[in-house]
N, C-alpha and C. Protein backbone atom coordinates (compact mmCIF):
# COMPACT_ATOMS: atom_id res chain seq x y z
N UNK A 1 15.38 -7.55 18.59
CA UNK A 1 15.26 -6.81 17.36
C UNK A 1 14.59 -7.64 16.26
N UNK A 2 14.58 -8.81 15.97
CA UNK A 2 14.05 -9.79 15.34
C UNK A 2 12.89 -9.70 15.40
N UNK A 3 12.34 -9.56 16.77
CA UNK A 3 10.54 -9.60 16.88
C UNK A 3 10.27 -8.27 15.69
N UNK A 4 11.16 -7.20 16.46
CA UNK A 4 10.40 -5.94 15.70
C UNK A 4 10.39 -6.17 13.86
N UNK A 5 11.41 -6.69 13.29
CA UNK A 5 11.73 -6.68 12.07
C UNK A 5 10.42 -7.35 11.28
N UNK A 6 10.02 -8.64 12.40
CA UNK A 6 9.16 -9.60 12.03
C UNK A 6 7.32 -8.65 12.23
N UNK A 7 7.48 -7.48 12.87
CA UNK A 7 5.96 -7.05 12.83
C UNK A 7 6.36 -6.07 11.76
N UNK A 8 7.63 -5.01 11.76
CA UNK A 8 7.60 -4.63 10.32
C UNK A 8 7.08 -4.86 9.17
N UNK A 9 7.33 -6.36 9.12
CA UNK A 9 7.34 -7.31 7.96
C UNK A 9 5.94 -7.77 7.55
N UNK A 10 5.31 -7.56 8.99
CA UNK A 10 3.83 -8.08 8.64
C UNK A 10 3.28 -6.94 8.32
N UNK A 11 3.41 -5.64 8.85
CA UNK A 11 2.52 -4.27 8.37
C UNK A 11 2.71 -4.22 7.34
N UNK A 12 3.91 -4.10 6.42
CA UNK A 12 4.01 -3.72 5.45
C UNK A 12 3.33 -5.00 4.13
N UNK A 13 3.29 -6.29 4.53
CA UNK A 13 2.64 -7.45 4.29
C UNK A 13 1.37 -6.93 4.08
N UNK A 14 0.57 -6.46 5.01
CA UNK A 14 -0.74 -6.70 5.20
C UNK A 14 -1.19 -5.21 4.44
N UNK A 15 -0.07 -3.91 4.49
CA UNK A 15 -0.42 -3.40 3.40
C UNK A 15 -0.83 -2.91 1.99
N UNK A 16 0.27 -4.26 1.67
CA UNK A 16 0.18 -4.98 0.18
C UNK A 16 -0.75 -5.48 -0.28
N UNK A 17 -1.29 -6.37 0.42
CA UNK A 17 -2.57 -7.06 0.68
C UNK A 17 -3.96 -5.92 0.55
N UNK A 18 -3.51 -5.03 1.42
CA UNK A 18 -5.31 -3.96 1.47
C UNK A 18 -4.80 -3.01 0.00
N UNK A 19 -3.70 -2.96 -0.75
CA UNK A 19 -3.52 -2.21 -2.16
C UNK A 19 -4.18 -2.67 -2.69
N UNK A 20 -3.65 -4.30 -3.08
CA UNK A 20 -3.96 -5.12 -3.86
C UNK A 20 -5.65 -5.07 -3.55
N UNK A 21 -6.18 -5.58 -2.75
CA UNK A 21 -7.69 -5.68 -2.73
C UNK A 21 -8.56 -4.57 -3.22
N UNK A 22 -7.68 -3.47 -2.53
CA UNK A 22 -8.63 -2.04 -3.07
C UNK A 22 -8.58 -2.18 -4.89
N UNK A 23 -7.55 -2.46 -5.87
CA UNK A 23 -7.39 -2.48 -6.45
C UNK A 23 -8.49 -3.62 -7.77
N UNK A 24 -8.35 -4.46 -6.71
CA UNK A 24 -9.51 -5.34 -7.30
C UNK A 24 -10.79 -5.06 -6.66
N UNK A 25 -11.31 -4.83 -6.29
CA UNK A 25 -12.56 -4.31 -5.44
C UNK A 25 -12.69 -2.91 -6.87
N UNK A 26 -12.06 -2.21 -7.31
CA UNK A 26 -12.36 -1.15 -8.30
C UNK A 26 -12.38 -1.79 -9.63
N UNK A 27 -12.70 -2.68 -9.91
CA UNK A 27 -13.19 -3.38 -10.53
C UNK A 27 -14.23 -3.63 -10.96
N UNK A 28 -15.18 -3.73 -9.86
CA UNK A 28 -16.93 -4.56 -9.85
C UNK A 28 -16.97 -3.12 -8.87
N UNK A 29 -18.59 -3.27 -8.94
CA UNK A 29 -19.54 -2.26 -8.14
C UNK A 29 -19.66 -3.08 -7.07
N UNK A 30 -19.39 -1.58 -6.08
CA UNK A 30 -19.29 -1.63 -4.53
C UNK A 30 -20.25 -0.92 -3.78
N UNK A 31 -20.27 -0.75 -2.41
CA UNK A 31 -20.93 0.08 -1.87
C UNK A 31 -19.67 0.81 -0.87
N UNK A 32 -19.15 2.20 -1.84
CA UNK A 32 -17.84 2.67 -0.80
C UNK A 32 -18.34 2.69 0.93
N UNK A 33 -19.56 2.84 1.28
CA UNK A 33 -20.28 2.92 2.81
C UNK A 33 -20.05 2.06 3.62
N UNK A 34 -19.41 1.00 2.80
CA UNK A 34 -19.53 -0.33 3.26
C UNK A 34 -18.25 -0.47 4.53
N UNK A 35 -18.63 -0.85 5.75
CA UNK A 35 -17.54 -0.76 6.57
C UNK A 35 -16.25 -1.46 6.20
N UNK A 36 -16.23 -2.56 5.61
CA UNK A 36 -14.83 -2.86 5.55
C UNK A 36 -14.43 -2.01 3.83
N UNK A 37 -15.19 -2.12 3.27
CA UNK A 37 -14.34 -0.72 2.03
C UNK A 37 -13.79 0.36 2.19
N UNK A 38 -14.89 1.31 3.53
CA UNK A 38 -14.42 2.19 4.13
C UNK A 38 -13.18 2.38 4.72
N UNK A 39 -12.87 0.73 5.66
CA UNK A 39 -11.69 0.56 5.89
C UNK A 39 -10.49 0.75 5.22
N UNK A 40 -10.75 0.01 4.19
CA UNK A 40 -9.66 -0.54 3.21
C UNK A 40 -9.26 0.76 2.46
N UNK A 41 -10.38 1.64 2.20
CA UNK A 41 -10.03 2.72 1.51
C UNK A 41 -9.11 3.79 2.69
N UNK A 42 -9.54 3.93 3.75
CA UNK A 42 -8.80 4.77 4.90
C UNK A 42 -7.74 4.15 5.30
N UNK A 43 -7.59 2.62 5.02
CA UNK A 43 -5.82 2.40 5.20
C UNK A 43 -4.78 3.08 4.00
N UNK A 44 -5.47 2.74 2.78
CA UNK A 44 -4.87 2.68 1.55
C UNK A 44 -4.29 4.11 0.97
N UNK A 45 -5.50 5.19 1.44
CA UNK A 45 -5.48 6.36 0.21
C UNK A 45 -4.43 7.06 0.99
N UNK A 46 -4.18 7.25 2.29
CA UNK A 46 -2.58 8.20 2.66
C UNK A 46 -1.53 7.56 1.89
N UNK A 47 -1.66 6.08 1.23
CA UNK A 47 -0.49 5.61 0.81
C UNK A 47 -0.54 6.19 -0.57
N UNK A 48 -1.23 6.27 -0.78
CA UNK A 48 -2.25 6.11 -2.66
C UNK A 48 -2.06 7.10 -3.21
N UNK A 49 -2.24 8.47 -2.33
CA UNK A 49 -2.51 9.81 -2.69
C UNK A 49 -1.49 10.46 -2.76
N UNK A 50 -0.16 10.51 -2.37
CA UNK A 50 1.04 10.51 -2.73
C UNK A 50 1.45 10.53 -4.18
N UNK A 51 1.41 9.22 -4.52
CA UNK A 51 2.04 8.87 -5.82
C UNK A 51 1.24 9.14 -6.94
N UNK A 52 -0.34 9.58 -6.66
CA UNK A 52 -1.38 9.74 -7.74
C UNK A 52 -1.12 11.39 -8.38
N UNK A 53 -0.74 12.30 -6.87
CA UNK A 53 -0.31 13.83 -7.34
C UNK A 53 0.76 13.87 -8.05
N UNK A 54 1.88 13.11 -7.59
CA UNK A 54 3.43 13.07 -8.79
C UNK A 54 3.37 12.58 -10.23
N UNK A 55 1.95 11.59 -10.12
CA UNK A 55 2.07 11.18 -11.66
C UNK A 55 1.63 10.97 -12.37
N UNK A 56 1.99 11.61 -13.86
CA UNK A 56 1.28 12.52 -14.78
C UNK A 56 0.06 11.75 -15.07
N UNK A 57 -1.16 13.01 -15.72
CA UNK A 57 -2.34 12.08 -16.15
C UNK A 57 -1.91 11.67 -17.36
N UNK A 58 -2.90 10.62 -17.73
CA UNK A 58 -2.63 9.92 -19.09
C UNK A 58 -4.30 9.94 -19.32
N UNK A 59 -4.23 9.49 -20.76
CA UNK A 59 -5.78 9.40 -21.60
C UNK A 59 -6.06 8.36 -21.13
N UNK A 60 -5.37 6.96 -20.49
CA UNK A 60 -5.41 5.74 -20.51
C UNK A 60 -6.44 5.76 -19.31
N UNK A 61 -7.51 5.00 -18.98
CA UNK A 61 -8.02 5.10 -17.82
C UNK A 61 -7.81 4.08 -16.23
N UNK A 62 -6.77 4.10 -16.52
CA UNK A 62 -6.20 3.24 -15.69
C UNK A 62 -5.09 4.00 -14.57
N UNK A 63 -5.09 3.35 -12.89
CA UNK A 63 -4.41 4.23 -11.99
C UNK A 63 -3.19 3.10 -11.91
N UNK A 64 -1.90 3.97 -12.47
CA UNK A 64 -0.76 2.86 -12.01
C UNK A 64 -0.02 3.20 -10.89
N UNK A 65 -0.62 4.70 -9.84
CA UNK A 65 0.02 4.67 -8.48
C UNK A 65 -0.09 3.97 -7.33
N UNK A 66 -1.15 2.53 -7.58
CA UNK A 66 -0.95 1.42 -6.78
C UNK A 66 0.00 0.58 -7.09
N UNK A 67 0.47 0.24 -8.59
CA UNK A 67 1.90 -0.20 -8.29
C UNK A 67 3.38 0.27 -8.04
N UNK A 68 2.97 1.66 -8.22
CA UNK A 68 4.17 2.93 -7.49
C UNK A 68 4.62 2.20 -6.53
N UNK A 69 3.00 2.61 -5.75
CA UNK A 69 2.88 2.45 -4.45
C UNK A 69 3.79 1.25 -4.05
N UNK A 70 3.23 -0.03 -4.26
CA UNK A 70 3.66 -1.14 -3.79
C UNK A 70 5.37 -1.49 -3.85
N UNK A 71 5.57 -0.70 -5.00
CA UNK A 71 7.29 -1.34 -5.45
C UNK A 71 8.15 0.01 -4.23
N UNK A 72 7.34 1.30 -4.28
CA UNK A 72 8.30 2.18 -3.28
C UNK A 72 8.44 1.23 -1.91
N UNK A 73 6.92 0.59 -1.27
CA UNK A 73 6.70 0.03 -0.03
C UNK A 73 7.81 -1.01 0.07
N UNK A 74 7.79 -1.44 -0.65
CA UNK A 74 8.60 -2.46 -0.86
C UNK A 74 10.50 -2.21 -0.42
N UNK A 75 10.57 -0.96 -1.09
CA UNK A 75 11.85 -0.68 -1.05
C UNK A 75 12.13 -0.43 0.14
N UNK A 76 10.87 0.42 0.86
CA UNK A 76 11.30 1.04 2.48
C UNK A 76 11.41 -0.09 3.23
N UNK A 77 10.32 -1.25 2.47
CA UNK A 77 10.57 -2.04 4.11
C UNK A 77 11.81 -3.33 4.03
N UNK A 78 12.34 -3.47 2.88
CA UNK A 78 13.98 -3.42 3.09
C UNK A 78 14.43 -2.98 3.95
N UNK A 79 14.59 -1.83 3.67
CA UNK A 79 15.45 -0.52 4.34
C UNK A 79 15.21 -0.58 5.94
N UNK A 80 14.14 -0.64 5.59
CA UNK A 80 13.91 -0.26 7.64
C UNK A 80 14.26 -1.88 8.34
N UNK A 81 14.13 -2.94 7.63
CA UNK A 81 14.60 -4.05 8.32
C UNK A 81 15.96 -4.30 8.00
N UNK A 82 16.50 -4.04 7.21
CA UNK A 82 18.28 -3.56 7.22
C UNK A 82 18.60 -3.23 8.32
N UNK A 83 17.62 -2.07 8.62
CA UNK A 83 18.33 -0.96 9.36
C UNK A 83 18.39 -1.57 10.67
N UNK A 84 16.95 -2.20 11.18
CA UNK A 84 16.59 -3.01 12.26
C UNK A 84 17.33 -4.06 12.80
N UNK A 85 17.91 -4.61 11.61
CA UNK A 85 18.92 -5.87 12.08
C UNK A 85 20.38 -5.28 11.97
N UNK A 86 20.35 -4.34 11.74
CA UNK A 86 21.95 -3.97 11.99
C UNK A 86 22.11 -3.34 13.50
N UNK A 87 20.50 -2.88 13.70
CA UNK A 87 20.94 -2.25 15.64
C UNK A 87 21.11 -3.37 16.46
N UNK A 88 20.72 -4.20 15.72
CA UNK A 88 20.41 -5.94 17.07
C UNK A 88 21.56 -6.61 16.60
């Protein structure tokens, strides 16, 4: 059960990681075509697009459902490695 907790740990790791980048990458001019943007954007936006419909627009031009995002991720993958080390 340990192994599994420990690849948990890295998906949800390496998710954080492709937020965070998308996040800075919207920053500077890109080319979205670009295969690894493409990537990064097709890991990211099922996570992204969630929390962007629940929350409200503002005048401000800024998206704060990547840090939604990150602090909910965060909470689940607690949870699911709780849960993981309590079956083992």
């Amino acid at each position: 059960m340990q192994t599994l907790a420990v690849l948990v740990r890295v998906a949800f790791e390496v998710l954080n990681w492709l937020i965070i980048a998308r996040i800075l990458i919207s920053w500077f001019p890109h080319d979205p075509n670009h295969p690894i943007m493409r990537f990064i954007y097709e890991i990211t936006e099922p996570v992204l697009a969630p929390f962007r419909r629940i929350m409200p627009r503002t005048t401000m031009p800024i998206d704060f459902s990547p840090i939604i995002a990150v602090l909910v991720l965060q909470l689940v993958e607690h949870l699911l490695i709780n849960f993981i080390m309590r079956l083992g």
